[in-house]
N, C-alpha and C. Protein backbone atom coordinates (compact mmCIF):
# COMPACT_ATOMS: atom_id res chain seq x y z
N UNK A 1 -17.28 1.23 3.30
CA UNK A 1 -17.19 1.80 4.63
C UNK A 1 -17.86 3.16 4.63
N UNK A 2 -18.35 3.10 5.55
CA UNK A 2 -19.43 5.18 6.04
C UNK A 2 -17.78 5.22 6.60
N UNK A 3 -18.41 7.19 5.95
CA UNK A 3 -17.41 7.96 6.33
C UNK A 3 -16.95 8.07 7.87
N UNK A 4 -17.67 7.38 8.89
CA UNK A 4 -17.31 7.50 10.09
C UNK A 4 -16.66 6.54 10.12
N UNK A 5 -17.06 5.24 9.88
CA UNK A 5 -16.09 4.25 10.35
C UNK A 5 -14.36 4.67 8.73
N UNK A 6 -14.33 5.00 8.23
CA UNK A 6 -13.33 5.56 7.42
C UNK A 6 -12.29 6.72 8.61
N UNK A 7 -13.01 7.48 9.16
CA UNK A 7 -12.12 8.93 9.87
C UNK A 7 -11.81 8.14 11.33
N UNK A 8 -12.45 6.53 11.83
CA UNK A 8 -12.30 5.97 12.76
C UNK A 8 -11.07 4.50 12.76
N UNK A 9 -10.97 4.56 11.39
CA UNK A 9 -9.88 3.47 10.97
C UNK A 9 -8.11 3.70 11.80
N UNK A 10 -7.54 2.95 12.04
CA UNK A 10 -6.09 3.04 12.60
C UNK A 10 -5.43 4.09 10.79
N UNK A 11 -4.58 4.93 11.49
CA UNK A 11 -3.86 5.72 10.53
C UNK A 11 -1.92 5.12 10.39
N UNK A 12 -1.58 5.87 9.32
CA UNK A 12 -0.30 5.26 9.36
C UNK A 12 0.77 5.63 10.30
N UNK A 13 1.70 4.91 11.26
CA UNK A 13 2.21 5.20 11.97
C UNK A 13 2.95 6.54 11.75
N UNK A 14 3.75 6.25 10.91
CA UNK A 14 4.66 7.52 10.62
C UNK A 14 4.19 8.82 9.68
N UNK A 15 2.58 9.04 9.73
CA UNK A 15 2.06 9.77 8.64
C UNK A 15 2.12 8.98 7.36
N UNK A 16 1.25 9.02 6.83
CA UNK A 16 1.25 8.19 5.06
C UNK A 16 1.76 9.42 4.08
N UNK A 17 2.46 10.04 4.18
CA UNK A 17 3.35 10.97 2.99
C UNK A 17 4.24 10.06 1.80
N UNK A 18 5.13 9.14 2.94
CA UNK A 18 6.39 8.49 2.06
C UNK A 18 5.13 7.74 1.29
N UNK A 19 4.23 6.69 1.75
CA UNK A 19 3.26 6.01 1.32
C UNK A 19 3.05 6.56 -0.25
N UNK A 20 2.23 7.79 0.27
CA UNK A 20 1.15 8.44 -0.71
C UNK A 20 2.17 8.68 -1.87
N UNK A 21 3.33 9.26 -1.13
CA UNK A 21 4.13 9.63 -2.58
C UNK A 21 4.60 8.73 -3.35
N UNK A 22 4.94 8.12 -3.08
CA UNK A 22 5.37 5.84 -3.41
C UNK A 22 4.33 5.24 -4.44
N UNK A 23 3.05 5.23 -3.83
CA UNK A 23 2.16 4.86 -4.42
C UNK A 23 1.85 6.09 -6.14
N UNK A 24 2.04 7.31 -5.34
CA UNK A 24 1.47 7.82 -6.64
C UNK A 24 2.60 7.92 -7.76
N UNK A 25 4.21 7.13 -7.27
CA UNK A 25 5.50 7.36 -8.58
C UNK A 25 5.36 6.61 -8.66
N UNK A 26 5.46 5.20 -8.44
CA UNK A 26 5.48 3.96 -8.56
C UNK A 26 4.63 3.93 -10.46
N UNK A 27 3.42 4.50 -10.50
CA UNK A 27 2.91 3.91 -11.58
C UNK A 27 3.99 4.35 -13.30
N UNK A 28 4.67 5.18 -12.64
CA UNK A 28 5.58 5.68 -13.69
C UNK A 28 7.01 4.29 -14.28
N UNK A 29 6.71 3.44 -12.96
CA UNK A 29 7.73 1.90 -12.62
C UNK A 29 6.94 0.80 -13.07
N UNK A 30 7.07 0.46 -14.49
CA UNK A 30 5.93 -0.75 -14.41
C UNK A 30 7.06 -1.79 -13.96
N UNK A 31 8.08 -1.94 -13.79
CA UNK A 31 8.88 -3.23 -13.44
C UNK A 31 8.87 -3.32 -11.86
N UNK A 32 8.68 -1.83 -11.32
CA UNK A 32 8.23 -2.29 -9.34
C UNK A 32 6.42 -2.97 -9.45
N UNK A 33 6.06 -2.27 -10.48
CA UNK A 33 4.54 -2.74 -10.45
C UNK A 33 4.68 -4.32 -10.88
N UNK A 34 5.45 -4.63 -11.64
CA UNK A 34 5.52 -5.99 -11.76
C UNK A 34 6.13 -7.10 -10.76
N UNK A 35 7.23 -5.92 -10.47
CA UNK A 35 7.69 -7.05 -9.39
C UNK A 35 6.73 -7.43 -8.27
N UNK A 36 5.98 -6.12 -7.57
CA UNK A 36 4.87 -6.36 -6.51
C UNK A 36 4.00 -7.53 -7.04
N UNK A 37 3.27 -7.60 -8.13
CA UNK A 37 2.46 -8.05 -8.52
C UNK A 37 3.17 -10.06 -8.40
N UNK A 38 4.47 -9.94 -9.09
CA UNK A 38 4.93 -11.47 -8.85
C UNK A 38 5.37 -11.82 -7.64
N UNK A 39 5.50 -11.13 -6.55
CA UNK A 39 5.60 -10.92 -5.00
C UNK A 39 4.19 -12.11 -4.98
N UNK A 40 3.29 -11.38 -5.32
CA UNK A 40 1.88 -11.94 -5.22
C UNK A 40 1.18 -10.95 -3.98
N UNK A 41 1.84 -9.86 -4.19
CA UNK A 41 1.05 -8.68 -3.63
C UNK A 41 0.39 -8.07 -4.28
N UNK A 42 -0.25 -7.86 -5.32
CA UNK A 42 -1.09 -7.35 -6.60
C UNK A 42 -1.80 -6.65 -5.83
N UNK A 43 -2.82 -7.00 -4.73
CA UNK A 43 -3.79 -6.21 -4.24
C UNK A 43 -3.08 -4.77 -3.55
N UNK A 44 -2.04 -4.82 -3.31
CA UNK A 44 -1.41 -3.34 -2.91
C UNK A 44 -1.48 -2.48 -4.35
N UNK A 45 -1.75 -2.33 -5.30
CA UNK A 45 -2.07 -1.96 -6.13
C UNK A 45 -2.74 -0.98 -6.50
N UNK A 46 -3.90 -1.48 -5.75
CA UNK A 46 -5.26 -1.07 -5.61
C UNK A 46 -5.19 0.70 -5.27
N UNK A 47 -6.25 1.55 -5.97
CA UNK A 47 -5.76 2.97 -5.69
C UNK A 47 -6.69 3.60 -5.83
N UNK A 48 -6.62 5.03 -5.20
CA UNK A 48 -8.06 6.11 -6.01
C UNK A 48 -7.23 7.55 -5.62
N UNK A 49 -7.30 8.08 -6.45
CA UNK A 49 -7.07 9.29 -5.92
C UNK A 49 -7.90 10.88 -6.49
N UNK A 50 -7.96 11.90 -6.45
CA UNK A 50 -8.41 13.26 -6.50
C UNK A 50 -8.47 12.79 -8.49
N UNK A 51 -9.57 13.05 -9.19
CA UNK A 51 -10.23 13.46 -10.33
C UNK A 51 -10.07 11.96 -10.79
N UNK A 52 -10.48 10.56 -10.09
CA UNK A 52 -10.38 9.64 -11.04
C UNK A 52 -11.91 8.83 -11.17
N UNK A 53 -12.04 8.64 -11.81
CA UNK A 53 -13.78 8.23 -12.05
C UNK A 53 -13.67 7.03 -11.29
N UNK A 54 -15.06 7.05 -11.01
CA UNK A 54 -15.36 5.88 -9.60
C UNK A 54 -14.94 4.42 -10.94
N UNK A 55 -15.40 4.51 -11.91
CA UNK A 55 -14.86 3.02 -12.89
C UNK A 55 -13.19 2.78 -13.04
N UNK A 56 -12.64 4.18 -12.28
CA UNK A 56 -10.77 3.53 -12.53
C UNK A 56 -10.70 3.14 -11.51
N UNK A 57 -11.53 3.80 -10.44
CA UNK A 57 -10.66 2.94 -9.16
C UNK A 57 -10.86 1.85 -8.77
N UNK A 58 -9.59 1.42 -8.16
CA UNK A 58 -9.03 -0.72 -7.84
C UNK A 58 -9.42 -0.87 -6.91
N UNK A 59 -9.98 -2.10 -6.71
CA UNK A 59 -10.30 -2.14 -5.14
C UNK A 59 -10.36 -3.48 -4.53
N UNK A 60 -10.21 -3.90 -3.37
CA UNK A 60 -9.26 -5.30 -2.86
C UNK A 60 -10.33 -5.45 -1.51
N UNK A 61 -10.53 -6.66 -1.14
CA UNK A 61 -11.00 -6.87 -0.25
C UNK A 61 -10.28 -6.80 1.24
N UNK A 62 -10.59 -6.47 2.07
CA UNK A 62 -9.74 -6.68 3.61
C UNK A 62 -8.38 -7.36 3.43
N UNK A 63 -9.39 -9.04 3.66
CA UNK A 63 -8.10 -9.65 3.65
C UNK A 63 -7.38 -9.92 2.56
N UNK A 64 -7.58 -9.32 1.10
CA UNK A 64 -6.64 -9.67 0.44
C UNK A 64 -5.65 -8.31 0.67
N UNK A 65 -6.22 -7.31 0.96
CA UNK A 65 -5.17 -6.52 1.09
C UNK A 65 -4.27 -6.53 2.44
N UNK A 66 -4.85 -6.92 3.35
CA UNK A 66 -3.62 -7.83 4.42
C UNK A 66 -2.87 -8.76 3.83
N UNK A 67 -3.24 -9.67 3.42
CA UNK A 67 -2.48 -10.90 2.80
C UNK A 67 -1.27 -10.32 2.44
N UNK A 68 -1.35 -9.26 0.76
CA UNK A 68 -0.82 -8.69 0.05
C UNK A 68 0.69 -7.96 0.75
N UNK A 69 0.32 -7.34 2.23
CA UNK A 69 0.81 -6.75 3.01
C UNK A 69 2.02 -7.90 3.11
N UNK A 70 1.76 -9.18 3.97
CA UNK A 70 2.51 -9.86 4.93
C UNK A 70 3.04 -10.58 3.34
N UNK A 71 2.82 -10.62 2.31
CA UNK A 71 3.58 -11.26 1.23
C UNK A 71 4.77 -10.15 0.83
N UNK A 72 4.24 -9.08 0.69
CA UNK A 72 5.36 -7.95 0.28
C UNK A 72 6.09 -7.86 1.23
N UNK A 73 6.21 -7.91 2.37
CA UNK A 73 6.95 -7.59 3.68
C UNK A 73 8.23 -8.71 3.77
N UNK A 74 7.29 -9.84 3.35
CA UNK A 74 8.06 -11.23 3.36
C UNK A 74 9.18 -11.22 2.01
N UNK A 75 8.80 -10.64 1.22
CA UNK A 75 9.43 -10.52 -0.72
C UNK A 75 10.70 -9.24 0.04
N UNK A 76 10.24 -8.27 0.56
CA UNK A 76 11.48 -7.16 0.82
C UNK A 76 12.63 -8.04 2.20
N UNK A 77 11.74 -8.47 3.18
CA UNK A 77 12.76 -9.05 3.85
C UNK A 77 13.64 -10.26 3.30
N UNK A 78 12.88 -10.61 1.96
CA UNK A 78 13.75 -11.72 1.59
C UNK A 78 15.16 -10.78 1.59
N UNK A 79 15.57 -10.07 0.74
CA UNK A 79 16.40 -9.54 0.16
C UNK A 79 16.98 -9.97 -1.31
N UNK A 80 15.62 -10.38 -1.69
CA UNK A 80 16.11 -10.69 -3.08
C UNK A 80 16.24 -9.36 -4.27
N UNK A 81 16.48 -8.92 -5.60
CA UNK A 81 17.15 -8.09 -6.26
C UNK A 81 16.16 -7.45 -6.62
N UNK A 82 15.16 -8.18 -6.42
CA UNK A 82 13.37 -7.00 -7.30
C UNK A 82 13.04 -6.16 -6.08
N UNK A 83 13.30 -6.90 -4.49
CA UNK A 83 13.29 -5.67 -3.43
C UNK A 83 13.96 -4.81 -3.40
N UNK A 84 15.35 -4.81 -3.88
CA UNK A 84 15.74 -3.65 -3.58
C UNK A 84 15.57 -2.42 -4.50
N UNK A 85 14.52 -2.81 -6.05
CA UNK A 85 13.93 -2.23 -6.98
C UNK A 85 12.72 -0.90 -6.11
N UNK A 86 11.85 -2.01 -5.61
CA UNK A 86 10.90 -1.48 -4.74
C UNK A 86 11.14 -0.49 -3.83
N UNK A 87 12.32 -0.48 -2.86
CA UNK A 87 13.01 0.09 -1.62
C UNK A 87 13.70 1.05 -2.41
N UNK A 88 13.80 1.22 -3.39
CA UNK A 88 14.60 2.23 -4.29
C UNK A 88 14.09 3.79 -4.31
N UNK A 89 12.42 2.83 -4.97
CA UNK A 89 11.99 3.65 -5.84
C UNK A 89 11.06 4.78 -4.54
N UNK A 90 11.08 3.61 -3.22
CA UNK A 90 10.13 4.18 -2.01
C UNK A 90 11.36 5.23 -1.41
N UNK A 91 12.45 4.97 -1.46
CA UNK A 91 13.53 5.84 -0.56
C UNK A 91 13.48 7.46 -1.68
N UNK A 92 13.39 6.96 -2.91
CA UNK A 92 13.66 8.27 -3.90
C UNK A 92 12.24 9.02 -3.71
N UNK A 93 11.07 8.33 -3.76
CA UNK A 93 9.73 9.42 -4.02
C UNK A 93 9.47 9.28 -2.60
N UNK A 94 9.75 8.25 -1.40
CA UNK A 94 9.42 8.77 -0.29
C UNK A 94 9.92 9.75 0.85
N UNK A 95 11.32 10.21 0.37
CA UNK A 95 12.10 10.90 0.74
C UNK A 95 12.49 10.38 2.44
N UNK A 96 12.82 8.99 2.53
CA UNK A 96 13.19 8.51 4.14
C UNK A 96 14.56 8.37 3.98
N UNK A 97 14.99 7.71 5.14
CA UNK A 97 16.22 7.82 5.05
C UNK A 97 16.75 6.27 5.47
N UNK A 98 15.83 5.70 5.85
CA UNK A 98 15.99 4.08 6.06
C UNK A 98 14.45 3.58 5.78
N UNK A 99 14.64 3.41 3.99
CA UNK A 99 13.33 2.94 3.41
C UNK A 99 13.41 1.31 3.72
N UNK A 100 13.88 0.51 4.04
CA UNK A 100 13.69 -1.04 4.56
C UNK A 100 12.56 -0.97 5.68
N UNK A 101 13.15 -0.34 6.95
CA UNK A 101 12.53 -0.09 7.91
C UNK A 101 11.10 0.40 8.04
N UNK A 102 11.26 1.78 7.11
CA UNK A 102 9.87 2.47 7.27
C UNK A 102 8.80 1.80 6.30
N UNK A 103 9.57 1.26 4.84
CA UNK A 103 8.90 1.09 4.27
C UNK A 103 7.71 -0.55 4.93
N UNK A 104 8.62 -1.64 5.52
CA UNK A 104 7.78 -2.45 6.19
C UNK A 104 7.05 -2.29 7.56
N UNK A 105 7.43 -0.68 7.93
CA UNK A 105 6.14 -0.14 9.12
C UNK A 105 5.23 0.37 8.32
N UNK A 106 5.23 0.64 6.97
CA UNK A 106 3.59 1.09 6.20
C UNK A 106 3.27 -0.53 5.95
N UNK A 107 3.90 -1.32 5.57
CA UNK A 107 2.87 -2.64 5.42
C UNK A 107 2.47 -3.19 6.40
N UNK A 108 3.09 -2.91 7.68
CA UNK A 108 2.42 -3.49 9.14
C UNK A 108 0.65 -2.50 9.64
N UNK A 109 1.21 -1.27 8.97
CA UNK A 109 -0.33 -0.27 8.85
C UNK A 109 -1.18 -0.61 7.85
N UNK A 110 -0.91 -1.08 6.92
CA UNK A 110 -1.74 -1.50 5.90
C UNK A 110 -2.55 -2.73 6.69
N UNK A 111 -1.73 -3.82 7.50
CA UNK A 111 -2.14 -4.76 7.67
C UNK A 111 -3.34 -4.38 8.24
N UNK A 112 -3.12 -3.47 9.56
CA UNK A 112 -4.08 -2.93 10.82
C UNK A 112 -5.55 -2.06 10.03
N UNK A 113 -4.87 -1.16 9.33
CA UNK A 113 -6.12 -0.90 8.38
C UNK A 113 -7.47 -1.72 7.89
N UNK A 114 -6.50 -2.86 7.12
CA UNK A 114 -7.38 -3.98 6.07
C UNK A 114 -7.92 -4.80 7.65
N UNK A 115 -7.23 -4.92 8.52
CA UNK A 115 -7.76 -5.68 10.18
C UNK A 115 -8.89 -5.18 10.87
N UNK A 116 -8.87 -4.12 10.66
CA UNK A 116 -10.37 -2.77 11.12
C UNK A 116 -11.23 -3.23 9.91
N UNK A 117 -10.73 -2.82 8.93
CA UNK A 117 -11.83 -2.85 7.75
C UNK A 117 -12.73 -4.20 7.64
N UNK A 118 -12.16 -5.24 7.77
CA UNK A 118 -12.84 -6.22 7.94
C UNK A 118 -13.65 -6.40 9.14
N UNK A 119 -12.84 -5.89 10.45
CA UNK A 119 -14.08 -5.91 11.47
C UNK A 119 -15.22 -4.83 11.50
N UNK A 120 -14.88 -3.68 10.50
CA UNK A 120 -16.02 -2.98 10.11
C UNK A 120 -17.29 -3.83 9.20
N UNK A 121 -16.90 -5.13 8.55
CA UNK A 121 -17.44 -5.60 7.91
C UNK A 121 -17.09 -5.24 6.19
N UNK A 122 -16.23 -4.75 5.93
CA UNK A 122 -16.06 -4.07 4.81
C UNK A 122 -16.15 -4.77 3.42
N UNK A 123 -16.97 -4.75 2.67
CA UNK A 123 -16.50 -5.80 1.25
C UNK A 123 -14.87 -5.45 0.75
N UNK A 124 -15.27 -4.18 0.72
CA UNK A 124 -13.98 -4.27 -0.41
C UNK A 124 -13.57 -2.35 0.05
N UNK A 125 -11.84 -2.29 -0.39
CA UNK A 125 -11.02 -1.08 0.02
C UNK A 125 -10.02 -0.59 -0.74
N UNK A 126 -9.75 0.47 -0.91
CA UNK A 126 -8.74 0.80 -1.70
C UNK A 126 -7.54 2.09 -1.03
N UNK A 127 -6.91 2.23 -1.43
CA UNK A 127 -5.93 2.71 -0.60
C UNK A 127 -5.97 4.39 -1.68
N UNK A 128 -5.79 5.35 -0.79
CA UNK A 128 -5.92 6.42 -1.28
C UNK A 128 -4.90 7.70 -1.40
N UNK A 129 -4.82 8.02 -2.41
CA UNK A 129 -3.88 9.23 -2.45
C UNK A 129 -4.42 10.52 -2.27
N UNK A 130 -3.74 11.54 -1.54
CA UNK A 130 -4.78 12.60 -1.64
C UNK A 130 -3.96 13.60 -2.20
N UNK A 131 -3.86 14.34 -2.57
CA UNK A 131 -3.13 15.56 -2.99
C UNK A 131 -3.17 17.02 -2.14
């Protein structure tokens, strides 16, 4: 994506803070990283943030990172025992106060994101932390 269609993309409803901070503790959790991953959300994964060489960063196509979205959404509403691993670890580093809720209004933004990105034409996207 050009940086215009990037600063023209849908943003996260509630600010991406809880997000950004989630994403960047999470890697300290390899058992939420695992559980996402056997969700069969793996492509939420995907990351770049401030000093990482363009060869670390992950990167997911549109729709797999929609897909990824409506599978994780589907794995937390289950209410099975690895979600509430996930919802844990997002309520502690995202600092909300009803991480169920907020946390499946960032995967409904993820969806809308990876939904633009593809009608931008996008190969491939990664989700970003900024500091």
């Amino acid at each position: 994506m050009t940086n215009d269609q990037s600063q023209a993309q849908p943003q996260f409803g509630n600010d991406s803070i809880a997000w950004a901070s989630w994403m960047a503790e999470r890697e300290n959790h390899p058992d939420v990283l695992k559980t996402i991953s056997d969700a069969g959300a793996g492509a939420l994964l995907v990351r770049k943030t401030q000093g990482m060489w363009w060869f670390q960063v992950k990167w997911a196509t549109p729709r797999e990172l929609a897909e990824a979205a409506r599978r994780l959404r589907a794995f937390i509403e289950s209410k099975e025992p690895g979600a509430k691993k996930i919802l844990a670890t997002y309520a502690t580093h995202g600092g909300v106060r009803n991480s169920e809720e907020e946390f499946i209004r960032d995967l409904y933004d993820i969806e809308r994101i990876a939904a633009y990105a593809e009608s931008e034409f996008a190969q491939k996207m990664t989700l970003e932390v900024v500091q």
